[in-house]
PDB file of N, CA and C in Angstrom:
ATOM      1  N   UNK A   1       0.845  -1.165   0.000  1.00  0.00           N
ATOM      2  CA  UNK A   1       0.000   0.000   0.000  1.00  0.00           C
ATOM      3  C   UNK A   1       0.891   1.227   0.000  1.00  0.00           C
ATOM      4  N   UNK A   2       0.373   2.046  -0.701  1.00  0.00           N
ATOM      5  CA  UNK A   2       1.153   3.403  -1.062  1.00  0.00           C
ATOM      6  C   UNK A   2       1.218   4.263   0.253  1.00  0.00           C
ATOM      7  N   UNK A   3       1.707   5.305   0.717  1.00  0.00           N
ATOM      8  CA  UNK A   3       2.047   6.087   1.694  1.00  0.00           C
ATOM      9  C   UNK A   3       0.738   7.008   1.754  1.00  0.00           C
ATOM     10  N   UNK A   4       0.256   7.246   0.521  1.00  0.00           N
ATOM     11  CA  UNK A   4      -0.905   8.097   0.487  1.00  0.00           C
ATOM     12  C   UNK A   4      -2.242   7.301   0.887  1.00  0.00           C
ATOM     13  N   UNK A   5      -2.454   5.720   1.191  1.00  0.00           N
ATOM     14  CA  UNK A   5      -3.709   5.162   1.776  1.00  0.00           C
ATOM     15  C   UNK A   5      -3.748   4.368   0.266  1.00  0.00           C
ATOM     16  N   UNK A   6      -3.009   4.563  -1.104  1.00  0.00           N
ATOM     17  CA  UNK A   6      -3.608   3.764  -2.064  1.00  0.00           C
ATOM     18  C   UNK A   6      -3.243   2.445  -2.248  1.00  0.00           C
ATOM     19  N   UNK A   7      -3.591   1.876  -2.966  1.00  0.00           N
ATOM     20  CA  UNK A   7      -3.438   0.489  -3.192  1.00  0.00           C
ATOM     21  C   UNK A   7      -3.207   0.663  -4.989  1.00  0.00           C
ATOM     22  N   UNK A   8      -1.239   0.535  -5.296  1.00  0.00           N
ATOM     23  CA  UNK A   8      -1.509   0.838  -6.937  1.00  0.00           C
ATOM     24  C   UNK A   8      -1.297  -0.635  -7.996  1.00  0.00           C
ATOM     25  N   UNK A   9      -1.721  -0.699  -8.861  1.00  0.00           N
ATOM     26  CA  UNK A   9      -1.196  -2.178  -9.874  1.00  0.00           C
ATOM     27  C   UNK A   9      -0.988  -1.481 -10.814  1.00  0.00           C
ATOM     28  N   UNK A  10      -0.138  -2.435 -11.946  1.00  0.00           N
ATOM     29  CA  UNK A  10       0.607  -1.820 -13.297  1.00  0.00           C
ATOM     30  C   UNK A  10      -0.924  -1.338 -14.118  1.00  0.00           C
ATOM     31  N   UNK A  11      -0.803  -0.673 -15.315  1.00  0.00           N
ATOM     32  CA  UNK A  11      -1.796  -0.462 -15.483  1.00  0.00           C
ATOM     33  C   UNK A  11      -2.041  -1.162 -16.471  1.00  0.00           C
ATOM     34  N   UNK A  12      -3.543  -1.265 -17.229  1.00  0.00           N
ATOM     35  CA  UNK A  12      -3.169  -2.941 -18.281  1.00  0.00           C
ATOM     36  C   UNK A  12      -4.627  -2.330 -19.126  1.00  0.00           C
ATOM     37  N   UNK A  13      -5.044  -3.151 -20.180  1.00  0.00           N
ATOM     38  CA  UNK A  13      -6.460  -2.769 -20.486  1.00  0.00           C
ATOM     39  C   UNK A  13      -7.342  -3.590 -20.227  1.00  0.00           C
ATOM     40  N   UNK A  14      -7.530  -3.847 -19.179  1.00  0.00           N
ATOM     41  CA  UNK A  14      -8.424  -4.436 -18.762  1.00  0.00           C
ATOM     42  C   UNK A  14      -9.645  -4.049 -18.449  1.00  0.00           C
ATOM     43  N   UNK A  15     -10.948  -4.077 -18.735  1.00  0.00           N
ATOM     44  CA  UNK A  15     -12.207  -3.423 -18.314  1.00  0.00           C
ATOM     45  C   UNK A  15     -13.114  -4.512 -18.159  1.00  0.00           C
ATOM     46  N   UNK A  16     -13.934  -3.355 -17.684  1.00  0.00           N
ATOM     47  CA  UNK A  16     -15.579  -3.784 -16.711  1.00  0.00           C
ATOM     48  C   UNK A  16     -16.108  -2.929 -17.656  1.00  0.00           C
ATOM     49  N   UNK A  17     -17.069  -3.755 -17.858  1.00  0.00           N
ATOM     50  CA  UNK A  17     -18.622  -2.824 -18.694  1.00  0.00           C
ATOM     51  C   UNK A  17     -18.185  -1.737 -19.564  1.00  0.00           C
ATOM     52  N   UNK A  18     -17.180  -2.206 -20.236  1.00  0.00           N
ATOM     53  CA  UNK A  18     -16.724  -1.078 -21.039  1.00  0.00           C
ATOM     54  C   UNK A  18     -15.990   0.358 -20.318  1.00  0.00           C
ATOM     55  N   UNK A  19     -15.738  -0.406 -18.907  1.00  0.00           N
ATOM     56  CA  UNK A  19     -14.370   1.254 -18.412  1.00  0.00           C
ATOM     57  C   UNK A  19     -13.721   0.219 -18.377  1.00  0.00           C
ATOM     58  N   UNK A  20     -12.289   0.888 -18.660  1.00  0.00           N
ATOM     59  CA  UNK A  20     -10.822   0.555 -18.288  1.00  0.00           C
ATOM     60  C   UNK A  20     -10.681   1.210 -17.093  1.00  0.00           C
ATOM     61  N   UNK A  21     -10.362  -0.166 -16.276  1.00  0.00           N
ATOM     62  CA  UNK A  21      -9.696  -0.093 -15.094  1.00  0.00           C
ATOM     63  C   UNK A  21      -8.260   0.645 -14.872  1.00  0.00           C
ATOM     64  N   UNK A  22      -8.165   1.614 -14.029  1.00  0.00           N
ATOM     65  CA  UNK A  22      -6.995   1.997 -13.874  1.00  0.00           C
ATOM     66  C   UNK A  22      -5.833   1.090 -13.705  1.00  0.00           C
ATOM     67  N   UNK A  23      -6.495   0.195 -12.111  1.00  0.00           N
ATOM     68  CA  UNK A  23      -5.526  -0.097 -11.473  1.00  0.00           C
ATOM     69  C   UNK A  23      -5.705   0.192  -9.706  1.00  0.00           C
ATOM     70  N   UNK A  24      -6.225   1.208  -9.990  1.00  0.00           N
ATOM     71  CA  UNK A  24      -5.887   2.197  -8.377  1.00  0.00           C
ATOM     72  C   UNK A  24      -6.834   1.838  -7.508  1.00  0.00           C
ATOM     73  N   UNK A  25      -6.774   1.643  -6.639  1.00  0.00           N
ATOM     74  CA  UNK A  25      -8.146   1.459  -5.484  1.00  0.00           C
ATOM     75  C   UNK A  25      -7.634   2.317  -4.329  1.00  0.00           C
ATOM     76  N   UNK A  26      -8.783   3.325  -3.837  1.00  0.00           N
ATOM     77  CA  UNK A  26      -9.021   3.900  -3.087  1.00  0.00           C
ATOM     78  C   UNK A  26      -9.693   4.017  -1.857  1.00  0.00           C
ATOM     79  N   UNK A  27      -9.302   4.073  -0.555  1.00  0.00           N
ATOM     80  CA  UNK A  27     -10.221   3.721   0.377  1.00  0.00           C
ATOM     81  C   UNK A  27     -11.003   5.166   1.130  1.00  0.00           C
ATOM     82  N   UNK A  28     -12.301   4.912   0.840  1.00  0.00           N
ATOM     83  CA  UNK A  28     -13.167   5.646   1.641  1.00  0.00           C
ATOM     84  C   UNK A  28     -13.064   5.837   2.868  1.00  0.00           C
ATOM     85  N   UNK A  29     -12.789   7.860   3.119  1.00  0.00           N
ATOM     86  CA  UNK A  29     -12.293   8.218   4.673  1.00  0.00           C
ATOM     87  C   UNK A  29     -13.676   7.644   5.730  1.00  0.00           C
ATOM     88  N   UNK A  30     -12.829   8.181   6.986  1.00  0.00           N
ATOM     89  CA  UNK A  30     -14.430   8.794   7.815  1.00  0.00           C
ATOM     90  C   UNK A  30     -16.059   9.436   7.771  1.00  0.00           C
ATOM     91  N   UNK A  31     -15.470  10.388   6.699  1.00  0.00           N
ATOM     92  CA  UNK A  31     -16.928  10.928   6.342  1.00  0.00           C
ATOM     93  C   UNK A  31     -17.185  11.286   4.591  1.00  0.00           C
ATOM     94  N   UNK A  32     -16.807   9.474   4.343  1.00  0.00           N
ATOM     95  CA  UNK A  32     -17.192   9.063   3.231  1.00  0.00           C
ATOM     96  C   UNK A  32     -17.078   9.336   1.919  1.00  0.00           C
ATOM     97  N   UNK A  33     -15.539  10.159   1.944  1.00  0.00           N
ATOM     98  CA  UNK A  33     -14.862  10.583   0.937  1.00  0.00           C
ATOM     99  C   UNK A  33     -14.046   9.959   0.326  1.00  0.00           C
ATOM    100  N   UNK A  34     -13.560   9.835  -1.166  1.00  0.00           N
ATOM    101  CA  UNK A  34     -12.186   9.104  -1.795  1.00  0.00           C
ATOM    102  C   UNK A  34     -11.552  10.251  -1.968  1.00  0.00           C
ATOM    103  N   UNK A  35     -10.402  10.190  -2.429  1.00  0.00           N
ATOM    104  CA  UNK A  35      -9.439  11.072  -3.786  1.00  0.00           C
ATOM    105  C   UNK A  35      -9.049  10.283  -4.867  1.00  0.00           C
ATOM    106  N   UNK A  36      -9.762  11.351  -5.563  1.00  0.00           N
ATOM    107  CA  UNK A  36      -9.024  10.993  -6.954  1.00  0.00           C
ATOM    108  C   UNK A  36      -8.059  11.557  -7.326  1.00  0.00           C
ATOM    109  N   UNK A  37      -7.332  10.648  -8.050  1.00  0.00           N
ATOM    110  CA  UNK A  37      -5.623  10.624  -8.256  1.00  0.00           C
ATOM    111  C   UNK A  37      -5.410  12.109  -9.320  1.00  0.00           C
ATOM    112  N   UNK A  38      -4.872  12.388  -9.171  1.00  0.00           N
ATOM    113  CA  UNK A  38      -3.783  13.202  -9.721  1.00  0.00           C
ATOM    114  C   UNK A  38      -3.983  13.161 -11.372  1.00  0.00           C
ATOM    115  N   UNK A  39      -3.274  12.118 -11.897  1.00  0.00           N
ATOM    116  CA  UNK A  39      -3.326  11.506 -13.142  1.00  0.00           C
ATOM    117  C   UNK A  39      -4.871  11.629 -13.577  1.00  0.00           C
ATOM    118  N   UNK A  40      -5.860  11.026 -13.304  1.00  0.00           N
ATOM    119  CA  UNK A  40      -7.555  11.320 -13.825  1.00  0.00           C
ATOM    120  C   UNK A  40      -7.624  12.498 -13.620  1.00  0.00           C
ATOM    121  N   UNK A  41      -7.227  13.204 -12.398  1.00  0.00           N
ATOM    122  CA  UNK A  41      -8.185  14.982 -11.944  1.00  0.00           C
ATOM    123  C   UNK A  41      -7.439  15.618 -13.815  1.00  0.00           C
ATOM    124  N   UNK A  42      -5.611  15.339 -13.985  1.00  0.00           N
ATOM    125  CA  UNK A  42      -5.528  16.292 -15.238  1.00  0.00           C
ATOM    126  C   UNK A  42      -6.365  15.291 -16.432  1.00  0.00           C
ATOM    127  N   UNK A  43      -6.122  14.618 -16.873  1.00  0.00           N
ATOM    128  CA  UNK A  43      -6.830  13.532 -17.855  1.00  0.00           C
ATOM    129  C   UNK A  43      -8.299  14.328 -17.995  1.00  0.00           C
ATOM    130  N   UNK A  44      -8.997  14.731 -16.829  1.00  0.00           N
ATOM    131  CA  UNK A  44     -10.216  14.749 -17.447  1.00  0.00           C
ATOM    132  C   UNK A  44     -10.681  16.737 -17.159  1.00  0.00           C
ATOM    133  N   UNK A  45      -9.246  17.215 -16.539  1.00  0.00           N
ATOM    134  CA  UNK A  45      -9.418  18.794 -16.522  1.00  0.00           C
ATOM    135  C   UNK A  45     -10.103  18.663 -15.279  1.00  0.00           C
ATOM    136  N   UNK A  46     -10.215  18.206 -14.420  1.00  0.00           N
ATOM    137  CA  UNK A  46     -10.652  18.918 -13.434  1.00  0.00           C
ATOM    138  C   UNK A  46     -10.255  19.454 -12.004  1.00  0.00           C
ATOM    139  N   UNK A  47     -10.627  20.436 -11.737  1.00  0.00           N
ATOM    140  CA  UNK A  47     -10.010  21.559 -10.710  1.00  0.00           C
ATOM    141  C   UNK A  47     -10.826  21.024  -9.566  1.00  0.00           C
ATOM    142  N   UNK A  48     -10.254  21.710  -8.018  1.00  0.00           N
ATOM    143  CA  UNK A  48     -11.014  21.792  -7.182  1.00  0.00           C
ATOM    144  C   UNK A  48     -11.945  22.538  -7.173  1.00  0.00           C
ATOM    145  N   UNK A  49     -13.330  21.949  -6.349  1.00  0.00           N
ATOM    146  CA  UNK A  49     -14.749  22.751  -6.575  1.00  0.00           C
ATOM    147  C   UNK A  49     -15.422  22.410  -8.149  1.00  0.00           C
ATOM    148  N   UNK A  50     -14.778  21.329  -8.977  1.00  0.00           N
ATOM    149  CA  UNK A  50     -15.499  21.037  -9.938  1.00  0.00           C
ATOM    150  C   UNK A  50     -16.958  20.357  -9.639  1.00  0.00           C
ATOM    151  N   UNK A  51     -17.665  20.606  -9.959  1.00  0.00           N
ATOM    152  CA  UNK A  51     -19.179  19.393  -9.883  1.00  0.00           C
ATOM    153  C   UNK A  51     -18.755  18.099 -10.639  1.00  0.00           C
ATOM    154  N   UNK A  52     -19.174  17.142 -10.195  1.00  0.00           N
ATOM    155  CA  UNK A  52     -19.302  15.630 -10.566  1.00  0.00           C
ATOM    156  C   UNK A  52     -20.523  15.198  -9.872  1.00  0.00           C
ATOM    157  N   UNK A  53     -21.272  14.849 -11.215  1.00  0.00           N
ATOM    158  CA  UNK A  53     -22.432  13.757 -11.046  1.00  0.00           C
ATOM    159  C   UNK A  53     -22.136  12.546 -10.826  1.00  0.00           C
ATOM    160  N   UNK A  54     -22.712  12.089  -9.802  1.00  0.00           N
ATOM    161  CA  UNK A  54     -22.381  10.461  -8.965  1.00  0.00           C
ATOM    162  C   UNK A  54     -23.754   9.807  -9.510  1.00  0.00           C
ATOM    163  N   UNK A  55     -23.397   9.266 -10.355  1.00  0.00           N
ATOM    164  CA  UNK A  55     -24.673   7.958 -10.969  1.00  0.00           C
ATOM    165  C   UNK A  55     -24.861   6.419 -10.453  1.00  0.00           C
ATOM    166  N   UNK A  56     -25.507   5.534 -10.485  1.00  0.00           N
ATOM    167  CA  UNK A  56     -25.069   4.258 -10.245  1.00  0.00           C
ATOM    168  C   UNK A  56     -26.022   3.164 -11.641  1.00  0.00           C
ATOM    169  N   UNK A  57     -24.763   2.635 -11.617  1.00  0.00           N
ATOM    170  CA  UNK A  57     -25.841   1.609 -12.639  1.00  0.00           C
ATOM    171  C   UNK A  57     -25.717   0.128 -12.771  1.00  0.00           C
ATOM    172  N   UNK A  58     -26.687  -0.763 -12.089  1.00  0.00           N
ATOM    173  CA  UNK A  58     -26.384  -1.757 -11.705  1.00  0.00           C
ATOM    174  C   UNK A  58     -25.044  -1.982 -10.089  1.00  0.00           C
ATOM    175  N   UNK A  59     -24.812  -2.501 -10.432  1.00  0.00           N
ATOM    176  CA  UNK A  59     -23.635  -2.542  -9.268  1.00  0.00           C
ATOM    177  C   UNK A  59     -22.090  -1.469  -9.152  1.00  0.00           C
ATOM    178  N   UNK A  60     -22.423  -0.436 -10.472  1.00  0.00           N
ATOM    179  CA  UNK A  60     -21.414   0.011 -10.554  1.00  0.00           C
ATOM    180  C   UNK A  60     -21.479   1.944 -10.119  1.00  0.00           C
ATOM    181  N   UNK A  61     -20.774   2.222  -9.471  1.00  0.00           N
ATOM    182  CA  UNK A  61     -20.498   3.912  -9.177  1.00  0.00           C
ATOM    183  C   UNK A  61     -20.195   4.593 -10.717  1.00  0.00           C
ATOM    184  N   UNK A  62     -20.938   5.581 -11.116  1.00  0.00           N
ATOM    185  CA  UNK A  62     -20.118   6.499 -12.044  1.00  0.00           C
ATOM    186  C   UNK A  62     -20.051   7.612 -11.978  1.00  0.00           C
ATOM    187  N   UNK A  63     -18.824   8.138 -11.973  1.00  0.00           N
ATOM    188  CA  UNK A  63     -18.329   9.615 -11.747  1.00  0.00           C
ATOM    189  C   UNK A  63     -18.366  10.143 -13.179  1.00  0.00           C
ATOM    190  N   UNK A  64     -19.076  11.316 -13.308  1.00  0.00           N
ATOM    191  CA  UNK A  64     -19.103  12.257 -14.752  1.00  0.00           C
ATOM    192  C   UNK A  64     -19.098  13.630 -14.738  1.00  0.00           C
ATOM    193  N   UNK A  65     -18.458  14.055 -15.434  1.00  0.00           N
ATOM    194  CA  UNK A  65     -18.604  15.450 -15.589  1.00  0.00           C
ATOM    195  C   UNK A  65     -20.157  16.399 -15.632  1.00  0.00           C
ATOM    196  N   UNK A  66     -20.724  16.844 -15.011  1.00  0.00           N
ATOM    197  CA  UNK A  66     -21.978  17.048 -15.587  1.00  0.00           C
ATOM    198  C   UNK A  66     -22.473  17.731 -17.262  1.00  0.00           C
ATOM    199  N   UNK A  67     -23.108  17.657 -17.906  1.00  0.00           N
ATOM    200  CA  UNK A  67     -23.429  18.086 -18.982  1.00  0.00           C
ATOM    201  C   UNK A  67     -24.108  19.871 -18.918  1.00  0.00           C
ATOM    202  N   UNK A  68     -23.759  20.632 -19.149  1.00  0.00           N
ATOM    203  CA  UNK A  68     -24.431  21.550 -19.246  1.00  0.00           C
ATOM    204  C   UNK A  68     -24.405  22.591 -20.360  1.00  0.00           C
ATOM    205  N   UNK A  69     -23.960  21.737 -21.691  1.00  0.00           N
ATOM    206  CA  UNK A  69     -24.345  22.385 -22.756  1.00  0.00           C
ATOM    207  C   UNK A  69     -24.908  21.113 -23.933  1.00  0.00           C
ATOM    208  N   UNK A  70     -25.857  21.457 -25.026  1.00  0.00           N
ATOM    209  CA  UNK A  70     -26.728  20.535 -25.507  1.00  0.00           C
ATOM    210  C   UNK A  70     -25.189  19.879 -26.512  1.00  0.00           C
ATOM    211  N   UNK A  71     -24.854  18.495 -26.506  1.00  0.00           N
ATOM    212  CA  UNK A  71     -24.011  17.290 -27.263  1.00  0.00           C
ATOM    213  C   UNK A  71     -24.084  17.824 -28.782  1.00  0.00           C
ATOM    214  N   UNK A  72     -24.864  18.812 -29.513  1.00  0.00           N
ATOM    215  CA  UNK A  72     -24.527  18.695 -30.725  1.00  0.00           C
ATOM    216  C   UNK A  72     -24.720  20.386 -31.351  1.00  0.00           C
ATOM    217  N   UNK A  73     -24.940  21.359 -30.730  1.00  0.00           N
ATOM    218  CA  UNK A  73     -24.706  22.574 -30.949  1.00  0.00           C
ATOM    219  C   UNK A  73     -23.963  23.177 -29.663  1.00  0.00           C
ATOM    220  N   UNK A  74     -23.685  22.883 -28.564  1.00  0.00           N
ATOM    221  CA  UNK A  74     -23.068  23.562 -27.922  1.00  0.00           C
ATOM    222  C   UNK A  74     -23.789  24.590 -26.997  1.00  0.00           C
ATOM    223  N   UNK A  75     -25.216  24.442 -27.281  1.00  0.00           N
ATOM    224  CA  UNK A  75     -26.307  25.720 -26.584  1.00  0.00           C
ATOM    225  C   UNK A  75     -26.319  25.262 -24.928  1.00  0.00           C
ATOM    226  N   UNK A  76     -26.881  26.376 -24.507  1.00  0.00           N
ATOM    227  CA  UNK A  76     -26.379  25.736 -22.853  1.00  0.00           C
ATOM    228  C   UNK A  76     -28.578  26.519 -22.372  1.00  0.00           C
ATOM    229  N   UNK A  77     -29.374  26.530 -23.027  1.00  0.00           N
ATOM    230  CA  UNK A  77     -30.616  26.447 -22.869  1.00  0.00           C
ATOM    231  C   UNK A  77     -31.066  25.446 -23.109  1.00  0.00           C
ATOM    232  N   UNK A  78     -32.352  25.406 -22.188  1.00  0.00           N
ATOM    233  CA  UNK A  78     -33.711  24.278 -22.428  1.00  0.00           C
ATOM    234  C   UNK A  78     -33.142  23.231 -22.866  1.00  0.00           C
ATOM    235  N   UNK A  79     -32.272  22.217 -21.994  1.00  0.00           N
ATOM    236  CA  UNK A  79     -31.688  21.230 -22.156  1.00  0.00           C
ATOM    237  C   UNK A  79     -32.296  20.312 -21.723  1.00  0.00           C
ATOM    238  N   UNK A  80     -32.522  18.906 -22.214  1.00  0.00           N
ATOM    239  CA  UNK A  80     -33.158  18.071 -22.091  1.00  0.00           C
ATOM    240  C   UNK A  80     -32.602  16.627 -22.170  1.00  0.00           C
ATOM    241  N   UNK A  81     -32.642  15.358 -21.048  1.00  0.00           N
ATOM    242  CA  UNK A  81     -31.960  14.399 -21.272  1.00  0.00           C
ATOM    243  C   UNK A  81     -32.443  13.412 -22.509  1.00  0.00           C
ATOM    244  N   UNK A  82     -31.756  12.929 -23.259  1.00  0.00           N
ATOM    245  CA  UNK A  82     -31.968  11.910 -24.270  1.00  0.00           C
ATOM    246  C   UNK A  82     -30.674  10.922 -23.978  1.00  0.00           C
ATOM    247  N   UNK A  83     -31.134   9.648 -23.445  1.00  0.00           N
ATOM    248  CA  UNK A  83     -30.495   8.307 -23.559  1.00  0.00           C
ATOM    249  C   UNK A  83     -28.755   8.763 -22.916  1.00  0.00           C
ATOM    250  N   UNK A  84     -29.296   9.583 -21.689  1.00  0.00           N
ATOM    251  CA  UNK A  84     -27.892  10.161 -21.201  1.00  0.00           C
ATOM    252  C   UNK A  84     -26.775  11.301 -21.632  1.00  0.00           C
ATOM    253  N   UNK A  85     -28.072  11.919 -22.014  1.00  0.00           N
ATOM    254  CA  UNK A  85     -26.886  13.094 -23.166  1.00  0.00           C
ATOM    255  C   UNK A  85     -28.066  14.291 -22.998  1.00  0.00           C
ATOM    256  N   UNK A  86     -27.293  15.292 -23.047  1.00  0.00           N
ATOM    257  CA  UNK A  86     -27.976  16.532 -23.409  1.00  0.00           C
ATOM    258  C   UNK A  86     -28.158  16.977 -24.287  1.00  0.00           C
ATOM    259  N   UNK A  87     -29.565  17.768 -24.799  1.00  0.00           N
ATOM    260  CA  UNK A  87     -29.897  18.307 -25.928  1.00  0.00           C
ATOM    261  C   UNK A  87     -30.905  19.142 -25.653  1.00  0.00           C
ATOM    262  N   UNK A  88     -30.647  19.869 -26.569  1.00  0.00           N
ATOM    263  CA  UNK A  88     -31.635  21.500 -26.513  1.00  0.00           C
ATOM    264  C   UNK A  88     -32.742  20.827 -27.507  1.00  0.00           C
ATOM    265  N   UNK A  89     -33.576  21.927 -27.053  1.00  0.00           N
ATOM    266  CA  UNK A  89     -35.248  21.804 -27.939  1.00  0.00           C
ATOM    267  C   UNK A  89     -34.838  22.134 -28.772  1.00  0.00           C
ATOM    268  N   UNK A  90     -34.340  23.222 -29.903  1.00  0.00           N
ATOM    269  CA  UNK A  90     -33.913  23.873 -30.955  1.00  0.00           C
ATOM    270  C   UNK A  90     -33.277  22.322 -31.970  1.00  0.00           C
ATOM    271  N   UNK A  91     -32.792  21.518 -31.560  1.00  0.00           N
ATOM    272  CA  UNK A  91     -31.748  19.943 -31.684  1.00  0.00           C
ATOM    273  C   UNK A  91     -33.036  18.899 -31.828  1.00  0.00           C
ATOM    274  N   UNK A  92     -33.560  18.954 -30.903  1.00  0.00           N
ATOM    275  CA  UNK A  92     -34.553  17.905 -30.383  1.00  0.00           C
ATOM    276  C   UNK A  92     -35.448  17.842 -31.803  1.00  0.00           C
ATOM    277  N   UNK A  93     -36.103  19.246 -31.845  1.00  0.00           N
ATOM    278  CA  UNK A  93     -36.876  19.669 -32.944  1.00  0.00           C
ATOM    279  C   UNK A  93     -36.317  19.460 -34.498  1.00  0.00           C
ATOM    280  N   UNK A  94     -35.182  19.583 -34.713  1.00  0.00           N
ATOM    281  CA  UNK A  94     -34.530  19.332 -36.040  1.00  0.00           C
ATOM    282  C   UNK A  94     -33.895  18.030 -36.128  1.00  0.00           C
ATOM    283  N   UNK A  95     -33.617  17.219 -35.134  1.00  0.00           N
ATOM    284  CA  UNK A  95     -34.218  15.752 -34.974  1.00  0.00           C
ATOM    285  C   UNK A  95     -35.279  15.477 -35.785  1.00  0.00           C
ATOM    286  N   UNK A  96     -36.224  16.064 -34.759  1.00  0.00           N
ATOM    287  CA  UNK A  96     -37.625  14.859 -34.995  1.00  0.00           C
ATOM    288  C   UNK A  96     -37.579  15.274 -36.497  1.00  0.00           C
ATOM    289  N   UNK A  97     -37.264  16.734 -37.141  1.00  0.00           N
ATOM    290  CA  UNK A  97     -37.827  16.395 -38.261  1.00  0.00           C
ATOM    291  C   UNK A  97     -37.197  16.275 -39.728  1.00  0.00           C
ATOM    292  N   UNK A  98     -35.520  15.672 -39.197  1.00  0.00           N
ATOM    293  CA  UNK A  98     -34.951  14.784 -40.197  1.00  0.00           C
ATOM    294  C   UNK A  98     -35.329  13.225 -40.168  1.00  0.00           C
ATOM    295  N   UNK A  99     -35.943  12.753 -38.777  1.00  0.00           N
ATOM    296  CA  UNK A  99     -36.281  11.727 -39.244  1.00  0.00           C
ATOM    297  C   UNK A  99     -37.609  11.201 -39.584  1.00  0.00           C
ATOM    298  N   UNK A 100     -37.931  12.313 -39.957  1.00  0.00           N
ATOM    299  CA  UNK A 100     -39.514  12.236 -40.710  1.00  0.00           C
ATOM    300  C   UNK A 100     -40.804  12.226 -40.522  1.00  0.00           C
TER     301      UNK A 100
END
């Protein structure tokens, strides 16, 4: 075990449900906190005081960035979930009516 509380292995591609496993396991403090490593916080840009949406699906935790602009123009109004993704009405609407 690492000096910092972690537990590290080489890293490999190995996955679950389609994530690649780091490697790293982390143990949950006192009042039910992890850290995330160093390596993911730059990998995925994020600062302290970032928001992360905590999902669960099936047996598994997922940490995500939250969405707050629509996946295919970039608009950050009247956003709406579709199949885990964001999208504006303005999108939604020129959707429905390319596909007929």
């Amino acid at each position: 075990m690492g000096s910092n509380g972690t537990t590290e292995r080489p890293l490999g591609s190995r996955s679950t449900r389609g994530a690649t496993k780091t490697g790293i396991i982390r143990h949950i403090d006192d009042l039910g906190r992890i850290v995330i490593p160093i390596e993911i916080r730059k990998r995925f840009a994020l600062g302290e005081k970032d928001p992360l949406e905590i999902s669960v699906k099936d047996d598994v935790i997922l940490l995500s960035k939250p969405q707050t602009v629509c996946v295919f123009c970039g608009r950050r109004s009247t956003l709406r979930e579709h199949r885990g993704r964001a999208v504006c009405r303005s999108c939604v609407t020129e959707l429905a009516e390319a596909a007929g």
